[in-house]
Structure formats: structure tokens, C-alpha cells
N, C-alpha and C. Protein backbone atom coordinates (compact mmCIF):
# COMPACT_ATOMS: atom_id res chain seq x y z
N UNK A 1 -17.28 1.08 -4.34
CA UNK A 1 -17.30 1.28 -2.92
C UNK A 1 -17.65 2.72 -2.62
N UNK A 2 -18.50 3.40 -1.75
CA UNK A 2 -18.82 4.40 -1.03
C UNK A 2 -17.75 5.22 -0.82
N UNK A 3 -17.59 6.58 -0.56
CA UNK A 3 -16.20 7.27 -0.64
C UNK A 3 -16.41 6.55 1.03
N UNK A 4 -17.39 6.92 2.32
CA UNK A 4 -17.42 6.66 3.41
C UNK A 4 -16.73 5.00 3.73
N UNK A 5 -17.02 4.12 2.94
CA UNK A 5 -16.62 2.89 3.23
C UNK A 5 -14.99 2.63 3.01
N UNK A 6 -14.61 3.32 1.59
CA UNK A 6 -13.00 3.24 1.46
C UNK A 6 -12.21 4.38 2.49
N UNK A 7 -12.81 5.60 3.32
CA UNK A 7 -11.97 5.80 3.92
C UNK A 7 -11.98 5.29 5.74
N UNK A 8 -13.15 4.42 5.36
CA UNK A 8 -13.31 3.93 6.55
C UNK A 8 -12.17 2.55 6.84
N UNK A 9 -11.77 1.83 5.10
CA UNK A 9 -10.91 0.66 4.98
C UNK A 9 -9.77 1.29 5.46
N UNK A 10 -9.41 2.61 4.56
CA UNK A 10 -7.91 3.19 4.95
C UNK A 10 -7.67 3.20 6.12
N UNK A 11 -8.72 3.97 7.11
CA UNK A 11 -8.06 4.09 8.45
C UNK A 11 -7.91 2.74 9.10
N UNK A 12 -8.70 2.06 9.30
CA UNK A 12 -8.91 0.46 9.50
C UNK A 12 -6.98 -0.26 8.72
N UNK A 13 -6.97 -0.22 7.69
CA UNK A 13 -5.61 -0.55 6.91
C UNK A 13 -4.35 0.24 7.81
N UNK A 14 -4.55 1.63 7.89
CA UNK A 14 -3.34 2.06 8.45
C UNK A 14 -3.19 2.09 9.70
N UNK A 15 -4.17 1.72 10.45
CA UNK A 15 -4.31 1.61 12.41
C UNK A 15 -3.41 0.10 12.09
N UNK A 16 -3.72 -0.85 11.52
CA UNK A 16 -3.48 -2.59 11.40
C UNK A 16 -1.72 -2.32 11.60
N UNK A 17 -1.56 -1.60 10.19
CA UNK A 17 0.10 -1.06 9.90
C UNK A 17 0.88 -0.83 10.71
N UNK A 18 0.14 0.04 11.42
CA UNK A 18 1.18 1.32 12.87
C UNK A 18 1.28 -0.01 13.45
N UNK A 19 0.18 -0.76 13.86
CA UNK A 19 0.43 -1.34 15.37
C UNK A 19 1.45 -2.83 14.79
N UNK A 20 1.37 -3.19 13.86
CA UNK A 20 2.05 -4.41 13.11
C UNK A 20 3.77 -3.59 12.95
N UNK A 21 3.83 -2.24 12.45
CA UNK A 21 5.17 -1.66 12.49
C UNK A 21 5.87 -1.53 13.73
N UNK A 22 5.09 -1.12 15.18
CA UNK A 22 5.57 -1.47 16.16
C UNK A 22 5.98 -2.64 16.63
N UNK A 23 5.17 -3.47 16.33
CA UNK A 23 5.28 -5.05 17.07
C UNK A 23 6.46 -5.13 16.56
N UNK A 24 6.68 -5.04 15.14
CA UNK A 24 8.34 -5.49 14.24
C UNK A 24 9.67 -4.60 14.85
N UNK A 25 9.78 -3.94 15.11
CA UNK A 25 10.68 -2.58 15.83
C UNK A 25 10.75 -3.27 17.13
N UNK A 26 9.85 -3.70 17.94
CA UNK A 26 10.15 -4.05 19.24
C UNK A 26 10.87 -5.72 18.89
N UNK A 27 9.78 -6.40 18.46
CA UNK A 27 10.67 -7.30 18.59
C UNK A 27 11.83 -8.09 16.87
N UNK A 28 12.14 -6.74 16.65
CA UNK A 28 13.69 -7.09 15.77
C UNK A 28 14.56 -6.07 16.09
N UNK A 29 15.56 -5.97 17.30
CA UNK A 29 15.80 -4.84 17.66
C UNK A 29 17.47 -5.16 17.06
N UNK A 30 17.66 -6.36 15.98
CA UNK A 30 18.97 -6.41 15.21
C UNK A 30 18.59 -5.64 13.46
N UNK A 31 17.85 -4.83 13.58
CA UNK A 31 17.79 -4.31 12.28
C UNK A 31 18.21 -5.01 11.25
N UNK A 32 17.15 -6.33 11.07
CA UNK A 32 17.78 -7.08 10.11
C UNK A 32 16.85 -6.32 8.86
N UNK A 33 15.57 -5.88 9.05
CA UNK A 33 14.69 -5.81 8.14
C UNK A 33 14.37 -4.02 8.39
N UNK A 34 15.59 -3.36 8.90
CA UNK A 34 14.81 -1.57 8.03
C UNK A 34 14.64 -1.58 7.27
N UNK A 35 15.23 -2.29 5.94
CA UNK A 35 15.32 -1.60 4.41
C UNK A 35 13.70 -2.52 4.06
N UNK A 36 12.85 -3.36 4.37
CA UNK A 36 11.60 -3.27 4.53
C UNK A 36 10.84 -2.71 5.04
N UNK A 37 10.75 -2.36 6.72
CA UNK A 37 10.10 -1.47 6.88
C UNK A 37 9.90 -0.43 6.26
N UNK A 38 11.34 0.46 6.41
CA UNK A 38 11.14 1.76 5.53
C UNK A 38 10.62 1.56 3.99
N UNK A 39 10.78 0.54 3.38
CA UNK A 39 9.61 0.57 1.91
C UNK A 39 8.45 0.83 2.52
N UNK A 40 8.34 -0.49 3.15
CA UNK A 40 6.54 -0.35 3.38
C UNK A 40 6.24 0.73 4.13
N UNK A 41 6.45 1.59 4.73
CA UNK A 41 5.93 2.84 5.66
C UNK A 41 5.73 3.39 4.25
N UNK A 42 7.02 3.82 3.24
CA UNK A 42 6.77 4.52 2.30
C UNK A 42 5.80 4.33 1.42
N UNK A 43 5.26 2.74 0.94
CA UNK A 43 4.26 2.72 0.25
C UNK A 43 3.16 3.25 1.31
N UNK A 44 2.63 3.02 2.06
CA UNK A 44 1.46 3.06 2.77
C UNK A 44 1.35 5.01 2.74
N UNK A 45 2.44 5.43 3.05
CA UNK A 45 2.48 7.18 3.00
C UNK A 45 1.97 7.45 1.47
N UNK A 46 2.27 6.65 0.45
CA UNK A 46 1.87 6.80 -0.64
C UNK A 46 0.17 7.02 -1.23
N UNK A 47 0.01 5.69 -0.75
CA UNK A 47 -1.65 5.55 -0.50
C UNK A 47 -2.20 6.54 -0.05
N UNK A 48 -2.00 6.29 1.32
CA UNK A 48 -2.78 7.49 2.45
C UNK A 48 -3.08 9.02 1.80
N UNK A 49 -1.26 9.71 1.62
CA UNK A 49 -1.61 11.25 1.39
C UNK A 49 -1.34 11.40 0.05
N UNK A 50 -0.72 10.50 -0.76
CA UNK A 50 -0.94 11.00 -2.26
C UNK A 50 -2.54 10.26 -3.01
N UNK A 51 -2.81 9.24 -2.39
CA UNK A 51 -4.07 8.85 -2.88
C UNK A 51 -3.46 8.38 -4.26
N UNK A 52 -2.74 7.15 -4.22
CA UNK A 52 -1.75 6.18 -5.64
C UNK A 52 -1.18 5.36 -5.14
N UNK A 53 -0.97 4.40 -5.58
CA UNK A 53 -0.03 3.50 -5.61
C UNK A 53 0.68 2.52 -6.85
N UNK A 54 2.19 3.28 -7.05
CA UNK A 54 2.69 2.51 -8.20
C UNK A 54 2.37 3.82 -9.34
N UNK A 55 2.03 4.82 -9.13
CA UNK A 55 1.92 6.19 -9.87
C UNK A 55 0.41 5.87 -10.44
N UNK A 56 -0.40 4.93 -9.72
CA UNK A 56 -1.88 4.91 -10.17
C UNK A 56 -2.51 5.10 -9.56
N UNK A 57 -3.47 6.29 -9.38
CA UNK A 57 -5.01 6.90 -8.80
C UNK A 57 -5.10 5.95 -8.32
N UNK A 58 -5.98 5.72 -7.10
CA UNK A 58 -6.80 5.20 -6.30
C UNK A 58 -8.15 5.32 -6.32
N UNK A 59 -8.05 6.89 -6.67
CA UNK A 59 -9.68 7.47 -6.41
C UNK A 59 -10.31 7.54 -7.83
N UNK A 60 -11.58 7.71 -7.88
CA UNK A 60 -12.18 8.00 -9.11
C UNK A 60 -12.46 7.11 -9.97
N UNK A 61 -12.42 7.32 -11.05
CA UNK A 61 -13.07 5.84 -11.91
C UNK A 61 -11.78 5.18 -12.76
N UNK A 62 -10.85 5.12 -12.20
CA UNK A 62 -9.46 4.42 -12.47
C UNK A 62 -9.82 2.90 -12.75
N UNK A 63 -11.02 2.69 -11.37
CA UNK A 63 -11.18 0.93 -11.83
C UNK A 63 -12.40 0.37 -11.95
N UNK A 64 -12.89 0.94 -12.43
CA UNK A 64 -14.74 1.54 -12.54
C UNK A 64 -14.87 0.11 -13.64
N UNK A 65 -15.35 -1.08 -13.65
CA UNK A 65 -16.03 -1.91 -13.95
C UNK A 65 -14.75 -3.26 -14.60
N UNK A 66 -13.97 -2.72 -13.66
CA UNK A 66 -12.77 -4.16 -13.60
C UNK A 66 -13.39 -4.76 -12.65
N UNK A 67 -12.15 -6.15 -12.79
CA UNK A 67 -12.59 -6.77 -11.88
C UNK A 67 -11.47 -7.26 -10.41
N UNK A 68 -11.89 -7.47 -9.67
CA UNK A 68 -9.85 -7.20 -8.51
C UNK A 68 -9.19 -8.57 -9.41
N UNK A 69 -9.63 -9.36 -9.87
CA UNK A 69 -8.31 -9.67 -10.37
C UNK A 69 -7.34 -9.15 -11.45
N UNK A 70 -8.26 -8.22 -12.87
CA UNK A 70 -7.50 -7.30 -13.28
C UNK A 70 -7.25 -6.12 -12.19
N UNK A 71 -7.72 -5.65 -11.53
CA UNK A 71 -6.55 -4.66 -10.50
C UNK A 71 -5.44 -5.29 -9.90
N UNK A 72 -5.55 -6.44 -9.49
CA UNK A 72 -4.36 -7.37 -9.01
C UNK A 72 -3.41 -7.13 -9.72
N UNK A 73 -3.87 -8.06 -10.99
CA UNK A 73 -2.81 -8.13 -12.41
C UNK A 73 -2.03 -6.95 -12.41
N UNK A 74 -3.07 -5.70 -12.62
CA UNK A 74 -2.32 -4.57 -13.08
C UNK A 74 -1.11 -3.84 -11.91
N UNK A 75 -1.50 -4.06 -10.79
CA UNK A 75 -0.58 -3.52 -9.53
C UNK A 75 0.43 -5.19 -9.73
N UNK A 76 0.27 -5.94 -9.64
CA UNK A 76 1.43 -6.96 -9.82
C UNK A 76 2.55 -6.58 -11.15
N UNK A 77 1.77 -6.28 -12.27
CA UNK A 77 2.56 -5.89 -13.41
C UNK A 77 3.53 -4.74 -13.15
N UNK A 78 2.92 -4.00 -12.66
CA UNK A 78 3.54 -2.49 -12.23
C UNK A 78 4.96 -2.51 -11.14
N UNK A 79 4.61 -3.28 -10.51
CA UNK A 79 5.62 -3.53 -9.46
C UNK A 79 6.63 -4.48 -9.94
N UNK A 80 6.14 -5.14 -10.92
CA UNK A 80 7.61 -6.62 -11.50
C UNK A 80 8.81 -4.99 -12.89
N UNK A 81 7.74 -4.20 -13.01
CA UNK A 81 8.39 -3.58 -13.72
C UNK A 81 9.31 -2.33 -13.07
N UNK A 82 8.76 -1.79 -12.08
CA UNK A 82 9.45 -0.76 -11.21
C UNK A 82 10.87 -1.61 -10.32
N UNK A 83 10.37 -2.78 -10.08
CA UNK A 83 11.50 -3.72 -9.26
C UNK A 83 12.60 -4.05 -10.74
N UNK A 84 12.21 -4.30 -11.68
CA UNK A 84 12.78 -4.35 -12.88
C UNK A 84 14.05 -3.12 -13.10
N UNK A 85 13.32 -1.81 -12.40
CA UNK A 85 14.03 -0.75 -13.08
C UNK A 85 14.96 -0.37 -11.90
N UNK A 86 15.00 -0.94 -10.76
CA UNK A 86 15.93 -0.78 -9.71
C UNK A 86 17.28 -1.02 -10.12
């Protein structure tokens, strides 16, 4: 992907977020689900300004001639193991 096209997804991805994080805040005003929100804000802060997710690059040739279902795999693996270590 174009550096122009992936930061064109990000902003596109994190405009979707904000306005989907509001909608949830307005209408769950019994805080059944902070301890989700606040993950997911935190992953997405992850992405955005560290440029990683799951302690893996985003940028650069991290996934340079995979295919998304091994990137899938590998971010699914990563996460059964970090949820593992909770």
C-alpha cells in the first residue's frame, strides 16, 4: 500500500472510531462497557501514535510479501497470547 493510501485508511479508521465511541457513551450511560471502551481507545492510540500493534511495526517491510491471512494469523496469535498473560 502507498504510504498516502495507509494514512489516508488511518484517518478514515480513526474518524469511524471517535464517532462509533461517541454513539456508545451516549447511548450506554450505565457504564456497563468502560473497561472496553477504554481498551479499545487504547489500542487505536497504539496504532495511530506509536505506529504497532501488539508490540508489532506497522510500517515498513514487517509484512512485505505475506499474505492478510498470515497477518491475521499472526495478530490473532499475539493477542490469544498477551490475553493468556493477563
Amino acid at each position: 500500500m502507498r504510504k498516502h493510501t495507509t494514512g489516508s485508511l488511518s484517518r478514515s479508521v480513526g474518524e469511524g472510531f471517535s464517532f462509533t465511541h461517541l454513539m456508545e457513551e451516549s447511548l450506554n450511560c450505565s457504564s456497563e462497557y468502560v473497561n472496553l471502551r477504554r481498551a479499545s481507545i487504547s489500542i487505536w492510540h497504539e496504532v495511530v501514535y506509536k505506529c504497532e500493534w501488539l508490540d508489532t511495526p506497522l510500517g515498513g517491510n514487517v509484512f512485505k510479501r505475506k499474505r492478510a491471512i498470515e497477518i491475521v494469523k499472526c495478530f490473532s496469535n499475539k493477542a490469544l497470547i498477551a490475553q493468556a498473560n493477563m
